[in-house]
PDB file of N, CA and C in Angstrom:
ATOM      1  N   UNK A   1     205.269 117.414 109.964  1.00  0.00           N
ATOM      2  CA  UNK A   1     203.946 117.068 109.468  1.00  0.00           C
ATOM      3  C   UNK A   1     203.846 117.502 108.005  1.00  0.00           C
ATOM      4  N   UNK A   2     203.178 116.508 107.480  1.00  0.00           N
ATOM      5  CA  UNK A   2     202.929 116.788 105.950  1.00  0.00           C
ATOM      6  C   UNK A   2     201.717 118.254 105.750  1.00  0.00           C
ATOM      7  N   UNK A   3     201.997 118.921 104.982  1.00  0.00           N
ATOM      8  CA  UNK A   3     201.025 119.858 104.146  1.00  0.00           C
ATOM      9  C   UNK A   3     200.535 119.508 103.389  1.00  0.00           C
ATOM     10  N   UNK A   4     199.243 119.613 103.488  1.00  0.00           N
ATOM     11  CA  UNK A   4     198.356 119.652 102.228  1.00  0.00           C
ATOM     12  C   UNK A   4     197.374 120.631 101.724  1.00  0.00           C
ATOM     13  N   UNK A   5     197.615 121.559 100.554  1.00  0.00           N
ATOM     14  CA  UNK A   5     196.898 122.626 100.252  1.00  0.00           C
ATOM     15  C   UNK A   5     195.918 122.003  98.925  1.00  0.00           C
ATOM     16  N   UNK A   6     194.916 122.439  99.679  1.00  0.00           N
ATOM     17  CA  UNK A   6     193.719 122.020  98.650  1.00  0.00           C
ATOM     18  C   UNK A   6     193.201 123.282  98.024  1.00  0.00           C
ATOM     19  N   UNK A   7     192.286 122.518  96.605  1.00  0.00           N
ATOM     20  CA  UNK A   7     192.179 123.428  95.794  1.00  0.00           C
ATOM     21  C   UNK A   7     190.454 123.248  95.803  1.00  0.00           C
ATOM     22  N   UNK A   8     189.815 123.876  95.782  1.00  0.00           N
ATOM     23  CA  UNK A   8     188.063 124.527  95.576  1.00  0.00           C
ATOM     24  C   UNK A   8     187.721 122.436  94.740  1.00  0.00           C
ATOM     25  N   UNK A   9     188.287 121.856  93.818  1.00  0.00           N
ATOM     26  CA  UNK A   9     187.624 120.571  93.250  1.00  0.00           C
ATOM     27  C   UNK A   9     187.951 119.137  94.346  1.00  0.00           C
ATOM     28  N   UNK A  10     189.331 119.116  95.126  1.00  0.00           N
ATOM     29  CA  UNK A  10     189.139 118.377  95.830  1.00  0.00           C
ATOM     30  C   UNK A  10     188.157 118.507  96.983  1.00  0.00           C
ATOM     31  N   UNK A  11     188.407 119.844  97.843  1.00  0.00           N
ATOM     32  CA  UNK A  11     186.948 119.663  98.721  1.00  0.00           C
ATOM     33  C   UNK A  11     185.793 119.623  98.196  1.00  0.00           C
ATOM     34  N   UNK A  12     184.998 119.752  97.167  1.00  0.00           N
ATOM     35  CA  UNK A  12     183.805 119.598  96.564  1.00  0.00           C
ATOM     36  C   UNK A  12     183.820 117.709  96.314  1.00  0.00           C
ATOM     37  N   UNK A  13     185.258 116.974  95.700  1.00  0.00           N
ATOM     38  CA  UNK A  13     184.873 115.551  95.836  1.00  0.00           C
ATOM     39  C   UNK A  13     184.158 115.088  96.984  1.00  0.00           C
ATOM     40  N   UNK A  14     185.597 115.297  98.089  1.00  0.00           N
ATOM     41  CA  UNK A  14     185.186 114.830  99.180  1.00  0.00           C
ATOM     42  C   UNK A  14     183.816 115.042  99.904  1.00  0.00           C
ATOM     43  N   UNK A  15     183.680 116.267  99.813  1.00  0.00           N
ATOM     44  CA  UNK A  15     182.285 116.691 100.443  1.00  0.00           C
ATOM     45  C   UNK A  15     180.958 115.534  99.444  1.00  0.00           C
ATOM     46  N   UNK A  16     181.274 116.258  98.199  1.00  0.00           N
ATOM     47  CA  UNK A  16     180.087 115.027  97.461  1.00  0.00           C
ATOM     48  C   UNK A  16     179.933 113.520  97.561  1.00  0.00           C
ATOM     49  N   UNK A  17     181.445 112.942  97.667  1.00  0.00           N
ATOM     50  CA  UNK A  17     181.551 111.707  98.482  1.00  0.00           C
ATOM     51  C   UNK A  17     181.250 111.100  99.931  1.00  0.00           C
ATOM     52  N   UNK A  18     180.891 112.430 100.271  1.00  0.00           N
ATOM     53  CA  UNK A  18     180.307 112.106 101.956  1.00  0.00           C
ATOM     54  C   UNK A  18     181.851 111.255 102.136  1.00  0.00           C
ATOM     55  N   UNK A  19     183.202 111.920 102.343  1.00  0.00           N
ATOM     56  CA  UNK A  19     184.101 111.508 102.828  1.00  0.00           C
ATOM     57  C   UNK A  19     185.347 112.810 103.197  1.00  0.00           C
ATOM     58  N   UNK A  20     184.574 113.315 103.843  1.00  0.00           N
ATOM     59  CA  UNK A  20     185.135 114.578 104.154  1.00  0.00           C
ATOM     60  C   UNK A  20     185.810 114.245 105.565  1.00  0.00           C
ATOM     61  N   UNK A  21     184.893 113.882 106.124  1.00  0.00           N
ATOM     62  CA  UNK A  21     185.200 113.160 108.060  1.00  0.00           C
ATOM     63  C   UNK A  21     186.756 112.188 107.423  1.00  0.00           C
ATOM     64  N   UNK A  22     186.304 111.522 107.036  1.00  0.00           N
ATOM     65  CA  UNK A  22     187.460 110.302 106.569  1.00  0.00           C
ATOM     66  C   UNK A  22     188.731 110.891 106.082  1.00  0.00           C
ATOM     67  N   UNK A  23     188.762 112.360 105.393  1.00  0.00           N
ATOM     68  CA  UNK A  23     190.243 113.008 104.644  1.00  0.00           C
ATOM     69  C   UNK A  23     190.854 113.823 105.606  1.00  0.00           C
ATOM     70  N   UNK A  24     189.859 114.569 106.835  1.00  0.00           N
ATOM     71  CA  UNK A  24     190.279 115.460 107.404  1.00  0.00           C
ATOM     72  C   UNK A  24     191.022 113.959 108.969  1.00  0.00           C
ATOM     73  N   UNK A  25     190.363 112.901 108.899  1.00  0.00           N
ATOM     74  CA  UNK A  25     191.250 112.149 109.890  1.00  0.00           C
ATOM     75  C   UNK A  25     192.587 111.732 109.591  1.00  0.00           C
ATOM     76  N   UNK A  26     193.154 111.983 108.256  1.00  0.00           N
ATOM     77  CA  UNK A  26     194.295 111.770 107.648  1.00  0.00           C
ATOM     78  C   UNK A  26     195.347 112.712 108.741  1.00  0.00           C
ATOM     79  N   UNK A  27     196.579 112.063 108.526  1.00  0.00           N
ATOM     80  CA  UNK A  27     197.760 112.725 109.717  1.00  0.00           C
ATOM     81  C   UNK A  27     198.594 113.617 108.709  1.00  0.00           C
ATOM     82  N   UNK A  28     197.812 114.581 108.556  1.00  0.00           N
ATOM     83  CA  UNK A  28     198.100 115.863 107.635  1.00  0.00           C
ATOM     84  C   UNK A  28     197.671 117.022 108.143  1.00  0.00           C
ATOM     85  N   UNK A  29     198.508 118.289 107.811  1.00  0.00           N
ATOM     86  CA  UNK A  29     197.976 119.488 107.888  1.00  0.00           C
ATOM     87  C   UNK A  29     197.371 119.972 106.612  1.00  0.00           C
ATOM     88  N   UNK A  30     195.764 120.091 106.882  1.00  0.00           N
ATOM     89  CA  UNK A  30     194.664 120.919 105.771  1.00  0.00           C
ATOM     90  C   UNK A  30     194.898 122.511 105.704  1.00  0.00           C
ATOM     91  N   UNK A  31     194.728 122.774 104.436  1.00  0.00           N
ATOM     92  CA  UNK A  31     195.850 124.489 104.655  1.00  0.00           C
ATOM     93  C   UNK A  31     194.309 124.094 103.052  1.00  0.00           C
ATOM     94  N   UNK A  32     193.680 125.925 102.989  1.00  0.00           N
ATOM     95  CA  UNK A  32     192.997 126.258 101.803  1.00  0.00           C
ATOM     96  C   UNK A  32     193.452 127.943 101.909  1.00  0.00           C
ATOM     97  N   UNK A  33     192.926 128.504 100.621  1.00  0.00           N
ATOM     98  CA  UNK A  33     193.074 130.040 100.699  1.00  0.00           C
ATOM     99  C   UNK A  33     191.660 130.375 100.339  1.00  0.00           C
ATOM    100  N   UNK A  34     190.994 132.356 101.419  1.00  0.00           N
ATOM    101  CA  UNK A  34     189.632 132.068 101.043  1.00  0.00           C
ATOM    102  C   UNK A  34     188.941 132.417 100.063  1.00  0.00           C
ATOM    103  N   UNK A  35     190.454 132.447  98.408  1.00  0.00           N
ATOM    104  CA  UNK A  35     189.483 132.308  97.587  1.00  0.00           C
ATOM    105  C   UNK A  35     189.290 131.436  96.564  1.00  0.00           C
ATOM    106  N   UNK A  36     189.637 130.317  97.226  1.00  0.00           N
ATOM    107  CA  UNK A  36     189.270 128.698  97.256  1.00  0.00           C
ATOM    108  C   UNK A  36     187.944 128.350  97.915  1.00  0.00           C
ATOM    109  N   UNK A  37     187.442 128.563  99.275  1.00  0.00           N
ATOM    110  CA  UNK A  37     186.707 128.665  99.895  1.00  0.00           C
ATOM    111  C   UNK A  37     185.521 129.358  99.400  1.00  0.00           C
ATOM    112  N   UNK A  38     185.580 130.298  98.934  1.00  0.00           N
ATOM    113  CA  UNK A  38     185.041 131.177  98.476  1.00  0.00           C
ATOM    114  C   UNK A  38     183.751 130.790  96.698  1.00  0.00           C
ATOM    115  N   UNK A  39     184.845 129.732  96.581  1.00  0.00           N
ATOM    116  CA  UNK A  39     184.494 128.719  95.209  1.00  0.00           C
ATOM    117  C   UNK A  39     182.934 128.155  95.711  1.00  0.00           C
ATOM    118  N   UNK A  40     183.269 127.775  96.789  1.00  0.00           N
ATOM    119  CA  UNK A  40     182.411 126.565  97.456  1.00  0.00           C
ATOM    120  C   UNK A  40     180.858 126.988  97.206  1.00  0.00           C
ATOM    121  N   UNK A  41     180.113 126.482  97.141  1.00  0.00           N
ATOM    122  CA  UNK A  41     178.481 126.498  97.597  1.00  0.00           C
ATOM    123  C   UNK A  41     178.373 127.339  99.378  1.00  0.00           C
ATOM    124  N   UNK A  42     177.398 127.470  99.830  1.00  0.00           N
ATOM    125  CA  UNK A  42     177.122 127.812 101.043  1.00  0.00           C
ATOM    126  C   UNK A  42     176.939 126.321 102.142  1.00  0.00           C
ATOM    127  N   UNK A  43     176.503 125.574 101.056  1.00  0.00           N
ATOM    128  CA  UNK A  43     175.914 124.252 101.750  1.00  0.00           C
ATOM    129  C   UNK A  43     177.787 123.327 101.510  1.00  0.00           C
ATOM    130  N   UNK A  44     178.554 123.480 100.530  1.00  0.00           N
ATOM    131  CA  UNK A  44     179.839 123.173 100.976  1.00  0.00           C
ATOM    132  C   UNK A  44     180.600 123.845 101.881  1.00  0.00           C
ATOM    133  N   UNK A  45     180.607 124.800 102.393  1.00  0.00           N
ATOM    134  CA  UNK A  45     181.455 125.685 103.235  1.00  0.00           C
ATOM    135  C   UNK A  45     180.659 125.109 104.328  1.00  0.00           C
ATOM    136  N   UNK A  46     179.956 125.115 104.897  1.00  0.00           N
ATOM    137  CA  UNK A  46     178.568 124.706 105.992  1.00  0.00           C
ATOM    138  C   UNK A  46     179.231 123.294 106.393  1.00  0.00           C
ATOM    139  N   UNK A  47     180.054 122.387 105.316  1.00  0.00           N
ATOM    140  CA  UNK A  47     180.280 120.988 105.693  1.00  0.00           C
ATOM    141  C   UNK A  47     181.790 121.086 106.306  1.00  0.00           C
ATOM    142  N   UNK A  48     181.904 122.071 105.712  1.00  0.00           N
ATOM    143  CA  UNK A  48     183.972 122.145 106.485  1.00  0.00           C
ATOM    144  C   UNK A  48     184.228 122.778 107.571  1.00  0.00           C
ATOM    145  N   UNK A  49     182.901 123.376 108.202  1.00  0.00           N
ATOM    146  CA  UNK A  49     182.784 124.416 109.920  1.00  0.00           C
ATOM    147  C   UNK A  49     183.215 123.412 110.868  1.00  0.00           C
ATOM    148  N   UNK A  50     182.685 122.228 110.913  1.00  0.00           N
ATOM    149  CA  UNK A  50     183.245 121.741 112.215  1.00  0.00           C
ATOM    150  C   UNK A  50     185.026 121.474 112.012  1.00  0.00           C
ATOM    151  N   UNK A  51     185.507 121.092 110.892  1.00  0.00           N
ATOM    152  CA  UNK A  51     186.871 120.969 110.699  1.00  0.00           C
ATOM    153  C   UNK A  51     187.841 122.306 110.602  1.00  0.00           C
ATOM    154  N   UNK A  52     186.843 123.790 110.280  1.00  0.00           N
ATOM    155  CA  UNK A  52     187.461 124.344 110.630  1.00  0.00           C
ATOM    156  C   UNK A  52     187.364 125.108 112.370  1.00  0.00           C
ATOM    157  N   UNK A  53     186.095 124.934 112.670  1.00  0.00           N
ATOM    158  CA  UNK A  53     186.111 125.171 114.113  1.00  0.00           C
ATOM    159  C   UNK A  53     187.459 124.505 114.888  1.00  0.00           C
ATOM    160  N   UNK A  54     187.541 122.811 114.680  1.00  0.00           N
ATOM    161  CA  UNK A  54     188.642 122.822 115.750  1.00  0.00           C
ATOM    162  C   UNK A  54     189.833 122.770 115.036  1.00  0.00           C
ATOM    163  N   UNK A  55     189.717 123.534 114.045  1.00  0.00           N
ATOM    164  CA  UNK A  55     191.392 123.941 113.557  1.00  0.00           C
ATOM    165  C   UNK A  55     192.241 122.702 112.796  1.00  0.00           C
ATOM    166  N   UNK A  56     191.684 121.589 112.420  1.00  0.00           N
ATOM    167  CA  UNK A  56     191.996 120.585 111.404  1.00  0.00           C
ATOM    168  C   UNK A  56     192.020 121.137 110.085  1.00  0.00           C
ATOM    169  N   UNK A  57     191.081 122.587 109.681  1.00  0.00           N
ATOM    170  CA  UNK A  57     191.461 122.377 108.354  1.00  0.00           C
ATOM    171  C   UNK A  57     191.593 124.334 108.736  1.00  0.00           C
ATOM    172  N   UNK A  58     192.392 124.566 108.008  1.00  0.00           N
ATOM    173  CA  UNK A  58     192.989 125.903 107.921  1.00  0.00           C
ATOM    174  C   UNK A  58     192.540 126.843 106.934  1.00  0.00           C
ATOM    175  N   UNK A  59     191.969 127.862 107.218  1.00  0.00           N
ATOM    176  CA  UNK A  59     192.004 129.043 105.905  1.00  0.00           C
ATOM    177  C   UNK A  59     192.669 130.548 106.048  1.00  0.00           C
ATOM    178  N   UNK A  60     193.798 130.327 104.959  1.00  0.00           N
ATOM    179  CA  UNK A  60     194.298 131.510 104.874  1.00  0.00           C
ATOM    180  C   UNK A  60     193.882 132.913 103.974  1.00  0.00           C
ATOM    181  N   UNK A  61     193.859 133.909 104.275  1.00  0.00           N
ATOM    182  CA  UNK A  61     193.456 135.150 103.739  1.00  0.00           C
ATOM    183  C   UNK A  61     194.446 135.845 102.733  1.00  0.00           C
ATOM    184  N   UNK A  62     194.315 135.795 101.313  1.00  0.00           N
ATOM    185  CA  UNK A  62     195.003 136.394 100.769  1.00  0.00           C
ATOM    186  C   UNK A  62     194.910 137.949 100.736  1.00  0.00           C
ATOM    187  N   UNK A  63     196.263 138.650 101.112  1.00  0.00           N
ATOM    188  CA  UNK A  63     196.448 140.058 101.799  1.00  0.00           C
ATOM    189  C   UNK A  63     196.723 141.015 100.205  1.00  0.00           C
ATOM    190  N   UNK A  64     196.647 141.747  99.810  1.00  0.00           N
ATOM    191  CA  UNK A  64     196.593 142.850  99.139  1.00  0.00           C
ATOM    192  C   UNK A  64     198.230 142.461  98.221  1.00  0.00           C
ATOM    193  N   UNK A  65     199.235 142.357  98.839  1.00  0.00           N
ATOM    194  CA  UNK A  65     200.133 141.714  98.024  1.00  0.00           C
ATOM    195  C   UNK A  65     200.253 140.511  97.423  1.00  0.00           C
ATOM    196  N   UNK A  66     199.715 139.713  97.668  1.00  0.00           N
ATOM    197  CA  UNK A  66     198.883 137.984  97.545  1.00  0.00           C
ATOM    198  C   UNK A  66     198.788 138.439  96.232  1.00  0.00           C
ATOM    199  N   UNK A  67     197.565 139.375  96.385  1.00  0.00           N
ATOM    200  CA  UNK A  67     196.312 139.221  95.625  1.00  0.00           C
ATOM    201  C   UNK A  67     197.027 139.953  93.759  1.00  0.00           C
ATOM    202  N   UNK A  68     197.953 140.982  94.263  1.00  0.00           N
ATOM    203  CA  UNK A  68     198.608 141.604  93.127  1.00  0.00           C
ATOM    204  C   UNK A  68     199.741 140.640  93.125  1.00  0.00           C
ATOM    205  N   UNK A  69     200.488 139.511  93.809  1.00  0.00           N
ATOM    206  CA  UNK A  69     201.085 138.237  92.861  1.00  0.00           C
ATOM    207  C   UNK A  69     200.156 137.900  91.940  1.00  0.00           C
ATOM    208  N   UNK A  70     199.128 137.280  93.045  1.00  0.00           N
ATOM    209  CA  UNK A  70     197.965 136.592  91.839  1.00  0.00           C
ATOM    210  C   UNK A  70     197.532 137.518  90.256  1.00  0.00           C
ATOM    211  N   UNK A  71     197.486 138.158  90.402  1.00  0.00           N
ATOM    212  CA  UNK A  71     196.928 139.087  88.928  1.00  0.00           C
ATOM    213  C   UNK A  71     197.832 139.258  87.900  1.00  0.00           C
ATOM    214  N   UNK A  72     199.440 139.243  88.938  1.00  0.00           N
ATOM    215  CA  UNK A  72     200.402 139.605  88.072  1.00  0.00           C
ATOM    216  C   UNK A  72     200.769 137.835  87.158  1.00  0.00           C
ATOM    217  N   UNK A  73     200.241 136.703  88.141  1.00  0.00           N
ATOM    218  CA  UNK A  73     200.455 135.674  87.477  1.00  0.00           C
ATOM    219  C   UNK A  73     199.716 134.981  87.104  1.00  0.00           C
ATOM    220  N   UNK A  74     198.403 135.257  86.828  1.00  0.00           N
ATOM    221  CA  UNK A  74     197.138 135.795  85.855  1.00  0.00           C
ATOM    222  C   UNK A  74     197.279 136.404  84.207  1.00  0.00           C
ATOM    223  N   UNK A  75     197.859 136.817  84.206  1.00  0.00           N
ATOM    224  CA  UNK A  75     198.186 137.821  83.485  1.00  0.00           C
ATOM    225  C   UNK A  75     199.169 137.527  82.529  1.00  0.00           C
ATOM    226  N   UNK A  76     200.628 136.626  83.273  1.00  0.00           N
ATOM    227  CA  UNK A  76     201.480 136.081  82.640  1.00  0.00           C
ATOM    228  C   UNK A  76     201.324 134.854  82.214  1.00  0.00           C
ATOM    229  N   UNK A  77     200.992 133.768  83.062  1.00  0.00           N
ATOM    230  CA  UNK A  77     200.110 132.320  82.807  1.00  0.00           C
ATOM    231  C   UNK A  77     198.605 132.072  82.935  1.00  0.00           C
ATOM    232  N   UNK A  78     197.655 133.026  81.570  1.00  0.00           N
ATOM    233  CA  UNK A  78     196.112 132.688  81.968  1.00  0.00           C
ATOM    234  C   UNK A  78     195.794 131.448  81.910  1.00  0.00           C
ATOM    235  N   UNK A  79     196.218 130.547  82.060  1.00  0.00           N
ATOM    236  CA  UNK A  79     195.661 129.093  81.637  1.00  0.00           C
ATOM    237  C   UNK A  79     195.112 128.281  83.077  1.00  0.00           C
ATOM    238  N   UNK A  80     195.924 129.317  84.273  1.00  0.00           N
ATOM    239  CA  UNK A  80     195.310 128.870  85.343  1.00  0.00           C
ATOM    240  C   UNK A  80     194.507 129.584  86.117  1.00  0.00           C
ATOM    241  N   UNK A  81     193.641 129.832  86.957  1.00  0.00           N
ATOM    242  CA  UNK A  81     192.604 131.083  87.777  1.00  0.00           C
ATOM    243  C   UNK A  81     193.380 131.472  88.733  1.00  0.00           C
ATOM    244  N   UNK A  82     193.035 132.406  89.101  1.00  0.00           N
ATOM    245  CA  UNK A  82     193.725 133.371  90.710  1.00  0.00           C
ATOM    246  C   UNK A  82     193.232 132.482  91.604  1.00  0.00           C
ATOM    247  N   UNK A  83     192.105 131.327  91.916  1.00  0.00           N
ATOM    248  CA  UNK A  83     191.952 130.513  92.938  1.00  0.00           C
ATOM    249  C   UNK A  83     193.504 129.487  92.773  1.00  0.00           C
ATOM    250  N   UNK A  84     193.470 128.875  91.370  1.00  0.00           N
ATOM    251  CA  UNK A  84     194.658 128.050  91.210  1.00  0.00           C
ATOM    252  C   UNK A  84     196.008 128.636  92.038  1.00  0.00           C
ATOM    253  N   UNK A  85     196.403 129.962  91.233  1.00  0.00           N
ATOM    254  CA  UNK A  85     197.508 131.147  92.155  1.00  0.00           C
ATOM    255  C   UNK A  85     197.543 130.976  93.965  1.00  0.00           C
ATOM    256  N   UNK A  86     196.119 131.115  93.590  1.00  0.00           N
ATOM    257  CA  UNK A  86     196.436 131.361  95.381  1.00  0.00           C
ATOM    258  C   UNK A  86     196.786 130.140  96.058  1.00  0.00           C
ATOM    259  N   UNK A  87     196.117 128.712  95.531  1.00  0.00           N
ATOM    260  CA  UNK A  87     196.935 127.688  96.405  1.00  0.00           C
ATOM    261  C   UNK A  87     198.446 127.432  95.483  1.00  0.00           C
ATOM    262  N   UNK A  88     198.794 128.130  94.764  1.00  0.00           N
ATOM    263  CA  UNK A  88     200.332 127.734  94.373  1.00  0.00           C
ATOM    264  C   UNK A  88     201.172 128.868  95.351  1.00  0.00           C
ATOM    265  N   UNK A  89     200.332 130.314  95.396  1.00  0.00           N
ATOM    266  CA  UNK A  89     200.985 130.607  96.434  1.00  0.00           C
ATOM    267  C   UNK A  89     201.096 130.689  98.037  1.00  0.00           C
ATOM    268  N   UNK A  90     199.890 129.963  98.569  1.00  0.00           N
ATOM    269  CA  UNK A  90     199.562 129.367  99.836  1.00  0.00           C
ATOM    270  C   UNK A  90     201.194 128.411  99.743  1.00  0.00           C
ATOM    271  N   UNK A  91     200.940 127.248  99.242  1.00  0.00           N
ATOM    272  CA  UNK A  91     202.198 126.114  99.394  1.00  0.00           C
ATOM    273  C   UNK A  91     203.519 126.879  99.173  1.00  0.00           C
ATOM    274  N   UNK A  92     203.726 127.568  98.129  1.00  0.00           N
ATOM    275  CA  UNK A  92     205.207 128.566  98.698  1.00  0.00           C
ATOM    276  C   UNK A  92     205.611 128.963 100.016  1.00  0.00           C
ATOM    277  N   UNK A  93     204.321 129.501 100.569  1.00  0.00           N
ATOM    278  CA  UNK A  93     204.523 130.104 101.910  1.00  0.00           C
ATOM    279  C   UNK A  93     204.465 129.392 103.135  1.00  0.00           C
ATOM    280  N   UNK A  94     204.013 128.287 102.937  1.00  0.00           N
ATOM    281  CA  UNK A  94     204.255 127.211 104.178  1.00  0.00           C
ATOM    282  C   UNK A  94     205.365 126.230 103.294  1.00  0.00           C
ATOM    283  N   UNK A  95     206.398 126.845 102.300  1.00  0.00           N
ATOM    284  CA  UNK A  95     207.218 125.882 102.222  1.00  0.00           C
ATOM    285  C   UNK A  95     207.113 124.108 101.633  1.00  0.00           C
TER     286      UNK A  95
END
């Protein structure tokens, strides 16, 4: 199965497109990190519960070593955010 790690601007399209139902029926695995999630509005996170209730769309927790990759590559490449980091290093880790 294909991976797909999203970043905090594609779920905000979809959600604003009222085509969120329509991306999550795609024959893909949805993979986010939660501080991607975390980006979101309350009223965007509120729209991705039922997809993450039955486990169509995934959120992973960046752990204390995550989080000091992220800073350390912050730090070396600022041009991108620690949300960016974390889905570059989400997709490392599912390969």
């Amino acid at each position: 199965m294909t991976i797909i790690v999203n970043d905090a601007n594609i779920l905000i399209d979809f959600i604003d497109l009222e085509l969120l139902h329509n991306f999550f029926c795609l024959d893909f695995s949805f993979y986010a990190t939660d501080l991607i999630v975390d980006e979101l509005r309350e009223d965007q996170q509120k729209a991705l519960e039922p997809f993450l209730s039955q486990g169509i769309f995934r959120v992973t927790s960046m752990g204390a070593i995550d989080l000091m990759e992220i800073q350390k590559l912050v730090l070396l490449y600022p041009r991108l955010s620690g949300q960016d980091y974390s889905a570059f290093l989400q997709a490392k880790q599912l390969d």
